[in-house]
PDB file of N, CA and C in Angstrom:
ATOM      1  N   UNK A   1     126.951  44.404 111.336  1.00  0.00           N
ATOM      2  CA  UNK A   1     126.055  43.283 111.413  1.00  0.00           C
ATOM      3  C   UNK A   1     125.723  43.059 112.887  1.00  0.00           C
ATOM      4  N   UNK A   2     124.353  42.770 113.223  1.00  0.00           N
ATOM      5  CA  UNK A   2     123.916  42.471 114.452  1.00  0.00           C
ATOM      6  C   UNK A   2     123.210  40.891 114.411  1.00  0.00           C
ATOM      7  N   UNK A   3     123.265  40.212 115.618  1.00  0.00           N
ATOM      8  CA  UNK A   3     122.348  39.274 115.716  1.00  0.00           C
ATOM      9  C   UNK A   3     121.834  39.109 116.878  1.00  0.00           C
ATOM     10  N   UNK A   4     121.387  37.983 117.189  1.00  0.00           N
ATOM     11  CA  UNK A   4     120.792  37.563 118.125  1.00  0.00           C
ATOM     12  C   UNK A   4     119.494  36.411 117.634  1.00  0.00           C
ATOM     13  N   UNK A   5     119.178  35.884 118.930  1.00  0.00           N
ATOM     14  CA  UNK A   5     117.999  34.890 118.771  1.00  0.00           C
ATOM     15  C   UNK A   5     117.055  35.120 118.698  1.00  0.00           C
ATOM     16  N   UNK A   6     115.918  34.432 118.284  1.00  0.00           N
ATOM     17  CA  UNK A   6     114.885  34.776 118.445  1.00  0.00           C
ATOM     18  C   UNK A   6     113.674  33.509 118.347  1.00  0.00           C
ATOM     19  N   UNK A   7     113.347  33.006 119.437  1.00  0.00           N
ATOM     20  CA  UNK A   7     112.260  31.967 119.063  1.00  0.00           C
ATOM     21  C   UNK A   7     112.821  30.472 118.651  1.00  0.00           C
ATOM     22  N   UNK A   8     114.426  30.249 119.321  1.00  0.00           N
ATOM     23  CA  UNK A   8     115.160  29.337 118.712  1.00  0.00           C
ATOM     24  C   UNK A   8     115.664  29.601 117.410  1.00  0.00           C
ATOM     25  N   UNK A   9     115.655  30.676 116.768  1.00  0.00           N
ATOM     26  CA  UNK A   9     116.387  31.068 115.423  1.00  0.00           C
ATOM     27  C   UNK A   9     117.523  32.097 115.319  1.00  0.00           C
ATOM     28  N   UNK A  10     118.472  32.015 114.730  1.00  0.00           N
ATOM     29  CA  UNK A  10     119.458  33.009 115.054  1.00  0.00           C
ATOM     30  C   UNK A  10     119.265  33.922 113.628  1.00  0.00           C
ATOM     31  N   UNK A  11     118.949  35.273 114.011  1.00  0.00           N
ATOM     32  CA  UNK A  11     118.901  36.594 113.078  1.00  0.00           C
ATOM     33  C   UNK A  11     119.200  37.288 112.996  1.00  0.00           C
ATOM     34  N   UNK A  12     119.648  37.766 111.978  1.00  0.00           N
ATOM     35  CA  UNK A  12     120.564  38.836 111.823  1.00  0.00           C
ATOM     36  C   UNK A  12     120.606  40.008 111.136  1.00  0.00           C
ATOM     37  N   UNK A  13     120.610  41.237 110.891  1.00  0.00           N
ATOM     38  CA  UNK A  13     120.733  42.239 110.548  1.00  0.00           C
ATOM     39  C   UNK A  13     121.956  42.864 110.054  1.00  0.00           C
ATOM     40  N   UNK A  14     121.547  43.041 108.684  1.00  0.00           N
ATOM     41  CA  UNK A  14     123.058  44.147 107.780  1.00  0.00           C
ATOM     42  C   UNK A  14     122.941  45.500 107.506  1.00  0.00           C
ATOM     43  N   UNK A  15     124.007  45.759 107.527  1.00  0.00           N
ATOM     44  CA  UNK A  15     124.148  47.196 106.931  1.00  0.00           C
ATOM     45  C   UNK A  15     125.495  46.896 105.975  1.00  0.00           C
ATOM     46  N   UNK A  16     124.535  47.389 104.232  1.00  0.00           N
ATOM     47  CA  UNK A  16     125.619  47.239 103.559  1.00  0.00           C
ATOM     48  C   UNK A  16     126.038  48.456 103.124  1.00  0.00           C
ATOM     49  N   UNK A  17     127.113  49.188 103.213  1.00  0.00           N
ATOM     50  CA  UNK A  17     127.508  50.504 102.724  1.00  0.00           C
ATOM     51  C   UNK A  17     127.340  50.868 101.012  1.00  0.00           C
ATOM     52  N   UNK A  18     126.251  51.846 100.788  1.00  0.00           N
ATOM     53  CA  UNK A  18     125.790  52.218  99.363  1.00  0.00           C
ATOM     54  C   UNK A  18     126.640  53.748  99.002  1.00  0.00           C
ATOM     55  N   UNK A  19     127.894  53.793  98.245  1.00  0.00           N
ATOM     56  CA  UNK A  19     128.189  55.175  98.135  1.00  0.00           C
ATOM     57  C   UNK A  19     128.741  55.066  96.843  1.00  0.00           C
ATOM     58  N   UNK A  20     127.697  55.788  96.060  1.00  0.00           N
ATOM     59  CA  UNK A  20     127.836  55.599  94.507  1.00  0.00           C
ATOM     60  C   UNK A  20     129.494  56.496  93.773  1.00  0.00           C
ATOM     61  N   UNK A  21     129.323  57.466  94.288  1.00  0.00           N
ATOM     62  CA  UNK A  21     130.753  58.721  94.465  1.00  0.00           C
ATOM     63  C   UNK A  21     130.856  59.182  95.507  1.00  0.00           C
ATOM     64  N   UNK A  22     132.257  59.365  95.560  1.00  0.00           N
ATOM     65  CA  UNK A  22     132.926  59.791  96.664  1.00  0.00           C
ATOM     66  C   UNK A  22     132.468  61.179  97.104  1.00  0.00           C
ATOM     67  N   UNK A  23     131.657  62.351  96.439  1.00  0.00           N
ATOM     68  CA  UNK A  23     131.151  63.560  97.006  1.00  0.00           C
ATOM     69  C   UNK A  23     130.187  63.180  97.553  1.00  0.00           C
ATOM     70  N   UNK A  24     129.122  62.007  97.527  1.00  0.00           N
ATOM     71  CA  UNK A  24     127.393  61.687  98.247  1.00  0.00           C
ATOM     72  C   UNK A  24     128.127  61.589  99.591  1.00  0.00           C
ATOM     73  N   UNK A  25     127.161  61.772  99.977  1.00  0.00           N
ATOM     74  CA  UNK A  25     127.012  61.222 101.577  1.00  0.00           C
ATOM     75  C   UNK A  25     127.180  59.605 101.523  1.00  0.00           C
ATOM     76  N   UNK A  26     127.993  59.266 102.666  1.00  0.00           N
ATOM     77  CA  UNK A  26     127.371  57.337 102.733  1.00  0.00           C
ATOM     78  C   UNK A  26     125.900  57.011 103.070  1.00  0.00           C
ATOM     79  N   UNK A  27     125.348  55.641 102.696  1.00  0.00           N
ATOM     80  CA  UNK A  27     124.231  55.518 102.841  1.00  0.00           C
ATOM     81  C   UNK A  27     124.141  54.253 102.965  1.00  0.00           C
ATOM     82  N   UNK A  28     123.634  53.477 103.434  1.00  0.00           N
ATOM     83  CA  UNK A  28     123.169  52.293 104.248  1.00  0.00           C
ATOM     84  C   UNK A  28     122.607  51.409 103.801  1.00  0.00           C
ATOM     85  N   UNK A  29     121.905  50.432 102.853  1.00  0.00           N
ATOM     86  CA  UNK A  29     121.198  49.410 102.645  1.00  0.00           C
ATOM     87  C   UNK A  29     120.837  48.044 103.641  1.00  0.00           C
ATOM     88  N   UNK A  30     119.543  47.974 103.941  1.00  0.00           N
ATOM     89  CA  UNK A  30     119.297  47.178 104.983  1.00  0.00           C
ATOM     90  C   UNK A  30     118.969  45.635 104.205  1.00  0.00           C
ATOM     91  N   UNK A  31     119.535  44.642 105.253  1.00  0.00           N
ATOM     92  CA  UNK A  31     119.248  43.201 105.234  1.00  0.00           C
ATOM     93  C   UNK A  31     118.688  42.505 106.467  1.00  0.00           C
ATOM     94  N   UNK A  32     118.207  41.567 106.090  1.00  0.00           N
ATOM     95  CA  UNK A  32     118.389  40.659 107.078  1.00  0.00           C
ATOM     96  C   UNK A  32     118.374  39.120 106.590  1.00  0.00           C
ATOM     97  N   UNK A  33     118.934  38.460 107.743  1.00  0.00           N
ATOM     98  CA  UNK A  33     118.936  36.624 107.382  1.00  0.00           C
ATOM     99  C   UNK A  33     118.513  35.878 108.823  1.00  0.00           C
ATOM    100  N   UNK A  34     117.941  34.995 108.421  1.00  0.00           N
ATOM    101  CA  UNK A  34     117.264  34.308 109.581  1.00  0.00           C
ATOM    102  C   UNK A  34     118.426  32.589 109.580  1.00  0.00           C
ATOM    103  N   UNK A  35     118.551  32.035 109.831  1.00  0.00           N
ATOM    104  CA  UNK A  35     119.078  31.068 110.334  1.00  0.00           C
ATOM    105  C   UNK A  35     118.642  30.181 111.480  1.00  0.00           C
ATOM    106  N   UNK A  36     118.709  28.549 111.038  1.00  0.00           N
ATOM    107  CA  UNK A  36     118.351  27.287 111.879  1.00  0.00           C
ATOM    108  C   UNK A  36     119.341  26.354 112.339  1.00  0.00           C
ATOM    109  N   UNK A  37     120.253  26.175 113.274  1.00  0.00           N
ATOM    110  CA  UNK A  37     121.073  25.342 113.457  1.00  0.00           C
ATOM    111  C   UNK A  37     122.282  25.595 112.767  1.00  0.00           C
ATOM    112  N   UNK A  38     122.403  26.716 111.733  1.00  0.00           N
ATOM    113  CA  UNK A  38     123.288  27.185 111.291  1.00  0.00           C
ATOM    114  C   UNK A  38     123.118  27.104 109.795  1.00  0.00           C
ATOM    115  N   UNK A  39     121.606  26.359 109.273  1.00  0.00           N
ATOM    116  CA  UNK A  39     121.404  26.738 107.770  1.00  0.00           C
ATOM    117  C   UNK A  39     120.077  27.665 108.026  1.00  0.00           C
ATOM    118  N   UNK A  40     120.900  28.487 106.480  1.00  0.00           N
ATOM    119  CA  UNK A  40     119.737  29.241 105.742  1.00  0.00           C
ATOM    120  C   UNK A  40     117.999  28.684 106.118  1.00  0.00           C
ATOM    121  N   UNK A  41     117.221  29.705 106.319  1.00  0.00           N
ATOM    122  CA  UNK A  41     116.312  29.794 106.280  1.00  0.00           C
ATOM    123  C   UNK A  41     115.661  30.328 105.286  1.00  0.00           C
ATOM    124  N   UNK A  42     115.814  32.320 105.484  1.00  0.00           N
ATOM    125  CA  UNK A  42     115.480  32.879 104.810  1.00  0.00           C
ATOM    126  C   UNK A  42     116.650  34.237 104.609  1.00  0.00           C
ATOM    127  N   UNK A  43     116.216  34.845 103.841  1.00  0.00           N
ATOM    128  CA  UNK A  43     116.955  36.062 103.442  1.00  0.00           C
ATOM    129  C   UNK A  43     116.512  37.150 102.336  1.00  0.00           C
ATOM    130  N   UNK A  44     116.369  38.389 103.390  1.00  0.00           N
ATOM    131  CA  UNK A  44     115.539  39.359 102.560  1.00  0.00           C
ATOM    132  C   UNK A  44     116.344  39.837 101.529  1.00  0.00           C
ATOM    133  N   UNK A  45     116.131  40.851 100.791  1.00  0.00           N
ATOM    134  CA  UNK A  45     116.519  41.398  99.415  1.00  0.00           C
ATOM    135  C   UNK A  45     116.478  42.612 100.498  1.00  0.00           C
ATOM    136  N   UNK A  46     117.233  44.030  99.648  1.00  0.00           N
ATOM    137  CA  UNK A  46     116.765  45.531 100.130  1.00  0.00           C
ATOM    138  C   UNK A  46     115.642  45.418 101.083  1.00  0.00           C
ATOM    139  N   UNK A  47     115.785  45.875 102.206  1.00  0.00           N
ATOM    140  CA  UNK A  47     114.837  46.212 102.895  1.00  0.00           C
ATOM    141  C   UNK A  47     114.265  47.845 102.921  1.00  0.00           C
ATOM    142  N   UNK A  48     115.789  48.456 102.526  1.00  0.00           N
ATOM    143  CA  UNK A  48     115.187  49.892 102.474  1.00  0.00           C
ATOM    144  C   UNK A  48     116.707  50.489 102.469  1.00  0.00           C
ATOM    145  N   UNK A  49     117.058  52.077 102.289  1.00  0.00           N
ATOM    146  CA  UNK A  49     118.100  52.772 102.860  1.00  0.00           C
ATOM    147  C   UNK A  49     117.968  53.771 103.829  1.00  0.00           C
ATOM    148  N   UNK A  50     119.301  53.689 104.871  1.00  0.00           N
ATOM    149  CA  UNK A  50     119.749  54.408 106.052  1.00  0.00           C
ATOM    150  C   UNK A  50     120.978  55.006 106.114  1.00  0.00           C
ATOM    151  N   UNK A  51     120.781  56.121 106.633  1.00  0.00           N
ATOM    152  CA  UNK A  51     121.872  57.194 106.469  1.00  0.00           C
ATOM    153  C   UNK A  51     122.802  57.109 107.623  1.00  0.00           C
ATOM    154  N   UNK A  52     122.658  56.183 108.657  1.00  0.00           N
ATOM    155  CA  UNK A  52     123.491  55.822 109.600  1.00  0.00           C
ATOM    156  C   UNK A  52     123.456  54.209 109.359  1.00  0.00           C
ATOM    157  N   UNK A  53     124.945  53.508 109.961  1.00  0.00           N
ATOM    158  CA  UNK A  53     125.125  52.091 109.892  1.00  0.00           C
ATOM    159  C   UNK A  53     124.541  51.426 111.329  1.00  0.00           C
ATOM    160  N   UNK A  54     123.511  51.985 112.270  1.00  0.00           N
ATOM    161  CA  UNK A  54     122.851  51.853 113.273  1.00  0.00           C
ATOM    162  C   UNK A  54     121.789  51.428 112.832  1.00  0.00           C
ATOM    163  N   UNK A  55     121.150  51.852 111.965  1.00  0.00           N
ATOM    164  CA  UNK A  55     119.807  52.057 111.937  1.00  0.00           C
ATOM    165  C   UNK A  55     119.301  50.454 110.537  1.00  0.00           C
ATOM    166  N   UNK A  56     120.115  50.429 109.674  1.00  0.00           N
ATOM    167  CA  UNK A  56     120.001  49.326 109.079  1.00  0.00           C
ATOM    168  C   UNK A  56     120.083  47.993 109.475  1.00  0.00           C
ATOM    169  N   UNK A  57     120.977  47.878 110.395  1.00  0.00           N
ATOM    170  CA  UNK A  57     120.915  46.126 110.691  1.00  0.00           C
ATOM    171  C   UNK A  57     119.381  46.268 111.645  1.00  0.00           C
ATOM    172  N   UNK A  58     119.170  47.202 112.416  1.00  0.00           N
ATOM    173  CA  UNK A  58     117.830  47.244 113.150  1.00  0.00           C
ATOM    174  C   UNK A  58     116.553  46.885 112.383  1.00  0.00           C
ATOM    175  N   UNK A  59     116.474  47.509 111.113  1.00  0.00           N
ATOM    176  CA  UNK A  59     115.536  47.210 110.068  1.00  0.00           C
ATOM    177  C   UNK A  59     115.859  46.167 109.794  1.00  0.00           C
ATOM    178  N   UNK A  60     116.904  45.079 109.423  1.00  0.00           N
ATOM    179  CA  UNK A  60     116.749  43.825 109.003  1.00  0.00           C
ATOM    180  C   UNK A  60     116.756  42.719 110.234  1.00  0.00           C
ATOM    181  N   UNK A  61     116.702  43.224 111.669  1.00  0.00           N
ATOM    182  CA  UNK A  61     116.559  42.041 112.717  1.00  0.00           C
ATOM    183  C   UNK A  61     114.402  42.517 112.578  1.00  0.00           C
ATOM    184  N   UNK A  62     113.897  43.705 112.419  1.00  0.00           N
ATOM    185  CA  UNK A  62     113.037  43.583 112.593  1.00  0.00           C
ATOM    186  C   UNK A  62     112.218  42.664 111.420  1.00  0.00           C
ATOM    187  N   UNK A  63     112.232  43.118 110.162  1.00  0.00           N
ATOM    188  CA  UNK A  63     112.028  42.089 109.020  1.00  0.00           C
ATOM    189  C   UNK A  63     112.337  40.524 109.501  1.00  0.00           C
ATOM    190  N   UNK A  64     112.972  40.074 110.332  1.00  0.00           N
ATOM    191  CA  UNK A  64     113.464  38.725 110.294  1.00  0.00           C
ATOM    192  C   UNK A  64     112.405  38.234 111.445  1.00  0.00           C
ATOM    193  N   UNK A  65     112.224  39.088 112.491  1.00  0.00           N
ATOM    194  CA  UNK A  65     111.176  38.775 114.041  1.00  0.00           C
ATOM    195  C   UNK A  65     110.048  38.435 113.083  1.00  0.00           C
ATOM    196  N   UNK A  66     109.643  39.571 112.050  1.00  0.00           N
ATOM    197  CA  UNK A  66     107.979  39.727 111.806  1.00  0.00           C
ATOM    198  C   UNK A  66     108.088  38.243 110.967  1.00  0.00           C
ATOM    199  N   UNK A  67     109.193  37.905 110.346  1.00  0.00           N
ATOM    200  CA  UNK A  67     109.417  36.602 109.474  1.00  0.00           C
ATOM    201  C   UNK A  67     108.962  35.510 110.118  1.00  0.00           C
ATOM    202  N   UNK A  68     109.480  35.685 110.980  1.00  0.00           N
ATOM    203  CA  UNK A  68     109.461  34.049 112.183  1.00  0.00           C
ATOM    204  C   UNK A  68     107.771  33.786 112.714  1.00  0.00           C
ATOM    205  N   UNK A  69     107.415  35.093 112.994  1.00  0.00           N
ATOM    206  CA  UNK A  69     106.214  35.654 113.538  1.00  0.00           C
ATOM    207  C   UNK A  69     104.975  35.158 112.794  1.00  0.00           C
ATOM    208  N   UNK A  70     105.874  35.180 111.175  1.00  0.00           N
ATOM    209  CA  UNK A  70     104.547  34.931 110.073  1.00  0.00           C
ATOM    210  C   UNK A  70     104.728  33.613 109.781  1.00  0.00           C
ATOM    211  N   UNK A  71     105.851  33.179 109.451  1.00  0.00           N
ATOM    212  CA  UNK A  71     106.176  31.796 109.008  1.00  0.00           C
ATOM    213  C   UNK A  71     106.719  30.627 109.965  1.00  0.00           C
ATOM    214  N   UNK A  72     107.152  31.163 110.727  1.00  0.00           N
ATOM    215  CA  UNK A  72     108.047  29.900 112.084  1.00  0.00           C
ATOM    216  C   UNK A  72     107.385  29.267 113.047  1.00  0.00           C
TER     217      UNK A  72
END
């Protein structure tokens, strides 16, 4: 999980680990959550999957900027 601010909002980015059996490769499911003073704002569903745990919370801080961007 990553965060940081943005615009007075604190956002954040997940990576939730998707590994259906133990022979797949691991795989990544992206989130993100936006936060105000410490309540909920918003919070995406699947954003997508990533085959590294780098690359997903990045996809859900960006989903959360374009959020603020559209709605904040």
């Amino acid at each position: 999980m990553e965060s940081q601010s943005y615009h007075g909002y604190s956002v954040w980015g997940h990576a939730i680990l998707q590994q259906e059996d133990i022979l797949q490769p691991e795989r990544y499911a992206a989130s993100g959550t936006i936060t105000l003073k410490g309540k909920l704002v918003e919070a995406s569903g699947i954003l997508g999957y990533f085959d590294t745990d780098g690359e997903a919370p990045q996809a859900g801080l960006v989903w959360a900027r374009a959020w603020i961007d559209s709605n904040g």
